[in-house]
C-alpha atoms as a PDB file:
ATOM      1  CA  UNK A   1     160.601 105.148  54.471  1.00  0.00           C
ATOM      2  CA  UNK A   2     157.399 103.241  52.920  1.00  0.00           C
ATOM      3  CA  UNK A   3     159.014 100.175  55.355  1.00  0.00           C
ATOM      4  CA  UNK A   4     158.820 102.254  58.636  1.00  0.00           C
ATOM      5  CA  UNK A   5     155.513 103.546  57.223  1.00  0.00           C
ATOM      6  CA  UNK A   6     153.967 100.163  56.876  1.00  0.00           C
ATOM      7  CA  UNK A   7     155.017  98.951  60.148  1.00  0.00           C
ATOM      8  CA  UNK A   8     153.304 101.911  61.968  1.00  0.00           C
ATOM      9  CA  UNK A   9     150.379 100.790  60.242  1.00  0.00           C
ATOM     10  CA  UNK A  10     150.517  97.243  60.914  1.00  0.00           C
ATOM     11  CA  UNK A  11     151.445  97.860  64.752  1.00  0.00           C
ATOM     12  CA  UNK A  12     148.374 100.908  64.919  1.00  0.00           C
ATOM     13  CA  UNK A  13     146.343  97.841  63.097  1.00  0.00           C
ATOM     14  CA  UNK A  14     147.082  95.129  65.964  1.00  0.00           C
ATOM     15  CA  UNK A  15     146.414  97.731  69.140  1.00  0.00           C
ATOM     16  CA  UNK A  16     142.986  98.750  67.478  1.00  0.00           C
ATOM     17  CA  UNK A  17     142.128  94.948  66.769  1.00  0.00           C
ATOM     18  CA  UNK A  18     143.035  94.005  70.564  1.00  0.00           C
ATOM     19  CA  UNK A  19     141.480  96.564  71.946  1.00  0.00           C
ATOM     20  CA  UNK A  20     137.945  95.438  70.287  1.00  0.00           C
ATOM     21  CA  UNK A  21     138.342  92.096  71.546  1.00  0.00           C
ATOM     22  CA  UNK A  22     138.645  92.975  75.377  1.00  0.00           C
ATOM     23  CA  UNK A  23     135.612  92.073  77.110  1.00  0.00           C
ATOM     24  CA  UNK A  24     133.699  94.419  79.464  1.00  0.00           C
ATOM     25  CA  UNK A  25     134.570  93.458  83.433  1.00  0.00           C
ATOM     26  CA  UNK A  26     131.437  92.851  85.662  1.00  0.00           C
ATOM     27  CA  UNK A  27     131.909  95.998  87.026  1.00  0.00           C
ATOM     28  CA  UNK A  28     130.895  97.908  84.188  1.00  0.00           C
ATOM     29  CA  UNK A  29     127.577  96.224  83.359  1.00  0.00           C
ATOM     30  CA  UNK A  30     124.643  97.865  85.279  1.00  0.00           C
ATOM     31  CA  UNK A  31     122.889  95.726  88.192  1.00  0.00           C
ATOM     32  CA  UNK A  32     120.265  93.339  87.748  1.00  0.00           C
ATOM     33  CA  UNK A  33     116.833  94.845  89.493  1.00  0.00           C
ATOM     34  CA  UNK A  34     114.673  92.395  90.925  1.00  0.00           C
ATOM     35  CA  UNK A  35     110.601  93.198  91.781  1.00  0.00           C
ATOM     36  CA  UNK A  36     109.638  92.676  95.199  1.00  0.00           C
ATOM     37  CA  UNK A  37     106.312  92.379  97.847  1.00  0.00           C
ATOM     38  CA  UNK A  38     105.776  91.682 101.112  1.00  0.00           C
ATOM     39  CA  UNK A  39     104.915  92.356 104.360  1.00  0.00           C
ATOM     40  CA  UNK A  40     106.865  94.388 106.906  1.00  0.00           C
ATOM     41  CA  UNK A  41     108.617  91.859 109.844  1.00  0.00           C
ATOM     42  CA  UNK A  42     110.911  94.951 111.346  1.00  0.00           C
ATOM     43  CA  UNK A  43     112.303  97.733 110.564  1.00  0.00           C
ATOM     44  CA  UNK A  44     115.447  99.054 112.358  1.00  0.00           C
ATOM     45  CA  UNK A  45     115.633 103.341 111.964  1.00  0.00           C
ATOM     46  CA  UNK A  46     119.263 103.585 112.714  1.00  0.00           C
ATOM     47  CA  UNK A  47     120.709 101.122 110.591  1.00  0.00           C
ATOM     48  CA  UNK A  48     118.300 101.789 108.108  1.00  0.00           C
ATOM     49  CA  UNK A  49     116.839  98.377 107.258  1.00  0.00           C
ATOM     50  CA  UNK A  50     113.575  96.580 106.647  1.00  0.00           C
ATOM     51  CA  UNK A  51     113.073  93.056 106.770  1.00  0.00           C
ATOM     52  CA  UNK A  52     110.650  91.524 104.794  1.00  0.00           C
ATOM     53  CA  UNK A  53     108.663  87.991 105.797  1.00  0.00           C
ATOM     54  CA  UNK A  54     109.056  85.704 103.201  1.00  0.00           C
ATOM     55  CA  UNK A  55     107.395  82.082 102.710  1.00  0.00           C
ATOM     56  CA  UNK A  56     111.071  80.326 103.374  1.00  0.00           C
ATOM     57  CA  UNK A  57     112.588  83.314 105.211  1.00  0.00           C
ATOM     58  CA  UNK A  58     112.927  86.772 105.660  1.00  0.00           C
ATOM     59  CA  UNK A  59     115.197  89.343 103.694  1.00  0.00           C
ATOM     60  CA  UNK A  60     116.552  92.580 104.949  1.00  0.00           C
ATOM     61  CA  UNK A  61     116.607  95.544 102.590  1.00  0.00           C
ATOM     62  CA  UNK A  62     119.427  97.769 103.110  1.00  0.00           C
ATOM     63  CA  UNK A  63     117.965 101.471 102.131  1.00  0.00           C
ATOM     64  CA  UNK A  64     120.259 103.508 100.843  1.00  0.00           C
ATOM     65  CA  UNK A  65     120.601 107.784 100.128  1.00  0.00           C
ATOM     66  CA  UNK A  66     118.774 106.873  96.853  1.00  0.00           C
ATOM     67  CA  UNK A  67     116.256 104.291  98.071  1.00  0.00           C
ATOM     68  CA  UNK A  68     112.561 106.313  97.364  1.00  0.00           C
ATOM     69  CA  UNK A  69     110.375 105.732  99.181  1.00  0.00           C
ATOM     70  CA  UNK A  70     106.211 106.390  98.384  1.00  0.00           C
ATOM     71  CA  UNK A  71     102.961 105.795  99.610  1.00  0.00           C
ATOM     72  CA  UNK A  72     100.329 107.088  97.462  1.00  0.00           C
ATOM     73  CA  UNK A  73     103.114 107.995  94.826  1.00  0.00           C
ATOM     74  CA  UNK A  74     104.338 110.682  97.417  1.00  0.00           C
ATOM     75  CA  UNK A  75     107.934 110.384  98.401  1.00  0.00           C
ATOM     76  CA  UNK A  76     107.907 110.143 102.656  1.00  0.00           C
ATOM     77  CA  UNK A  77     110.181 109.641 105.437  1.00  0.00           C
ATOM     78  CA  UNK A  78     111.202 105.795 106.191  1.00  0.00           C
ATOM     79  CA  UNK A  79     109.879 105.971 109.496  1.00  0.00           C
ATOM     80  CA  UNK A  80     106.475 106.101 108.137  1.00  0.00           C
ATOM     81  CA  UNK A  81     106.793 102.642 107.376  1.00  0.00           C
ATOM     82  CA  UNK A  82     105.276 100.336 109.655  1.00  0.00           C
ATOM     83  CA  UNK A  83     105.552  96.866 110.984  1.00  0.00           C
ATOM     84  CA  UNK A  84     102.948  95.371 109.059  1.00  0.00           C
ATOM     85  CA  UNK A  85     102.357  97.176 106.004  1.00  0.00           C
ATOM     86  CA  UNK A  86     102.221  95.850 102.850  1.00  0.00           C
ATOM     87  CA  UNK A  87     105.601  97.221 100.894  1.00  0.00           C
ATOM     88  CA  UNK A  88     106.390  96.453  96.519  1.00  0.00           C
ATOM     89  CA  UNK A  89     109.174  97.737  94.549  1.00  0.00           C
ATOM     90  CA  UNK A  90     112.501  96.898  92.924  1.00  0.00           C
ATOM     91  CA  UNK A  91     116.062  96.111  94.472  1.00  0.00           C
ATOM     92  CA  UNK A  92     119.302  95.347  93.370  1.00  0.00           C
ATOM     93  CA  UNK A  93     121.560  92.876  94.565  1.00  0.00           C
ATOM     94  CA  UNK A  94     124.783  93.571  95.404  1.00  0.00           C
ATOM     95  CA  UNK A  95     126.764  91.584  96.182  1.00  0.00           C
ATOM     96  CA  UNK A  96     124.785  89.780  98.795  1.00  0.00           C
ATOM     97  CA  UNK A  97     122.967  93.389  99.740  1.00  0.00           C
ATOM     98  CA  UNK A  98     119.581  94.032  98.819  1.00  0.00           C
ATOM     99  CA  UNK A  99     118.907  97.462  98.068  1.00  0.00           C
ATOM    100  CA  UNK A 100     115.852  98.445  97.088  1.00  0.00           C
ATOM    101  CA  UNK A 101     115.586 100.909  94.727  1.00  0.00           C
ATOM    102  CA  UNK A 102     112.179 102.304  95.253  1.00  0.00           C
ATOM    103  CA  UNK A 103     109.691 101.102  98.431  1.00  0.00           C
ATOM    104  CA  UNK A 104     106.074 101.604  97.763  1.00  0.00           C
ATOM    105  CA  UNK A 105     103.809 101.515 101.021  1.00  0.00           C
ATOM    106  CA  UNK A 106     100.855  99.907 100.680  1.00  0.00           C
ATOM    107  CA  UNK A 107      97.800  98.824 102.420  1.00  0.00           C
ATOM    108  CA  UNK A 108      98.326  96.706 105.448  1.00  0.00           C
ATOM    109  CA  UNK A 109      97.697  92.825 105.274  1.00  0.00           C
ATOM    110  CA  UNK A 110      98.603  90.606 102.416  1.00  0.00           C
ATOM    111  CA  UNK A 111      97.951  91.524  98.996  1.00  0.00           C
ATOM    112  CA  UNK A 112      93.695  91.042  98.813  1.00  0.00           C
ATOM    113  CA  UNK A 113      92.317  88.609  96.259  1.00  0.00           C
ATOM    114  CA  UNK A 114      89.663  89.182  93.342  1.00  0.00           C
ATOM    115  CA  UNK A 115      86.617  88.837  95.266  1.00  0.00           C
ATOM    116  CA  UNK A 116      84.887  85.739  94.131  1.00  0.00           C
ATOM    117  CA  UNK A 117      81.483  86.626  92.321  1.00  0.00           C
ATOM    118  CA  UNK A 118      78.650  86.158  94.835  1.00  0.00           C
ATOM    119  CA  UNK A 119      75.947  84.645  92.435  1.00  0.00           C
ATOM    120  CA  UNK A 120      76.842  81.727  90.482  1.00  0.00           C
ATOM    121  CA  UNK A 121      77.747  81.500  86.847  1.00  0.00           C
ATOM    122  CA  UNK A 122      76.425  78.021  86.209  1.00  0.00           C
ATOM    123  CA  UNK A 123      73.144  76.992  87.203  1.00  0.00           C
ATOM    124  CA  UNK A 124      72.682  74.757  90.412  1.00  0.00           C
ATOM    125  CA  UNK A 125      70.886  70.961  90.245  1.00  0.00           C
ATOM    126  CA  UNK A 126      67.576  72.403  91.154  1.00  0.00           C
ATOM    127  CA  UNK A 127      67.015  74.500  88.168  1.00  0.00           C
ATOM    128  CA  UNK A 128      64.321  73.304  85.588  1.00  0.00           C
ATOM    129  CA  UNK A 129      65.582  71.150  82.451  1.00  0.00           C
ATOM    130  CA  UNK A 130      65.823  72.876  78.822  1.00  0.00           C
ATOM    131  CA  UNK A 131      63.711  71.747  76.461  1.00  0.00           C
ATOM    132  CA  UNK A 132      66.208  71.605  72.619  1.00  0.00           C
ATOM    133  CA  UNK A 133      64.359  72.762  69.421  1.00  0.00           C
ATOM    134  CA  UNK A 134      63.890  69.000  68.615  1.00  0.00           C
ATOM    135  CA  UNK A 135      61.741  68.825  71.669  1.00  0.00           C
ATOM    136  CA  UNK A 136      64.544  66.361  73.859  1.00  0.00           C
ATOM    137  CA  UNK A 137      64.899  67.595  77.010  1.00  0.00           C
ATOM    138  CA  UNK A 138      68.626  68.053  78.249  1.00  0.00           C
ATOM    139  CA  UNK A 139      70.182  69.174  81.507  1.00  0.00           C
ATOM    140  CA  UNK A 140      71.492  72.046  82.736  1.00  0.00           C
ATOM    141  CA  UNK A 141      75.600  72.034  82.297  1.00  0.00           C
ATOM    142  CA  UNK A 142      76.296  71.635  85.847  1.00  0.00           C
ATOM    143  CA  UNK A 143      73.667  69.586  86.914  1.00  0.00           C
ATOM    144  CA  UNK A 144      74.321  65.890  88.141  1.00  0.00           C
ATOM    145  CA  UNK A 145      70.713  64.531  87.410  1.00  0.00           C
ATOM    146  CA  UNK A 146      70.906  61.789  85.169  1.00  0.00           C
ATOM    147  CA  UNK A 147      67.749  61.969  82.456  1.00  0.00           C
ATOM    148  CA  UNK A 148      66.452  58.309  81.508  1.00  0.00           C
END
């Protein structure tokens, strides 16, 4: 008997060890999102696409029933979206197929710059020269005068 009973043990032993070691499939490990933005090239109603212009090429987004899409962080229709419009969000790759996971409508154009300050930070050429506490005059940083 404590034979048969150390045997069940030893095989119960082995199953639980090999089924630790088994490695989870690709299947089971959640997509990869990726971040998006771009501008709007088409967008195709019935087979509910939207291709994006890229600098090397475009990419179609495949929207699915759990795409959301916002503007002004208010879910709306897809055919809100127009050609043109300035569009960020996430996707997911499968297996080839982009599918975005949320599409936020933005503005229209590219994404705008920092506007460059209008008055400059560092004086021009033109401006008079410091005098130092020692009484030696120096230039203004920027300026390209030369003092002899």
């Amino acid at each position: 008997m404590a034979k048969l009973l150390s045997c069940v043990l030893g095989l119960a032993l082995a199953i639980s060890a090999l089924a630790a070691d088994t490695k989870p499939t690709a299947a089971t490990k959640a997509p990869k999102r990726y971040p998006y933005h771009a501008n709007v090239a088409a967008i195709d109603l019935n087979a509910k696409t939207i291709t994006l212009d890229g600098k090397k090429k475009q990419r179609v987004l495949n929207v699915t029933p759990n795409t959301r899409i916002l503007k002004d962080k208010k879910p709306v229709a897809m055919d809100t979206i127009k050609v043109g419009d300035y569009v960020t969000g996430a996707l997911v790759d499968t297996d080839g197929r982009l599918e975005p996971t949320t599409v936020n409508v933005g503005g229209t154009g590219t994404k705008q710059l920092a506007q460059a300050p209008t008055a400059s930070a560092t004086p021009s050429a033109n401006t008079p020269q410091q005098k130092s506490s020692t009484g030696v005059v120096k230039p203004n940083p920027g300026s390209s005068k030369k003092i002899q």
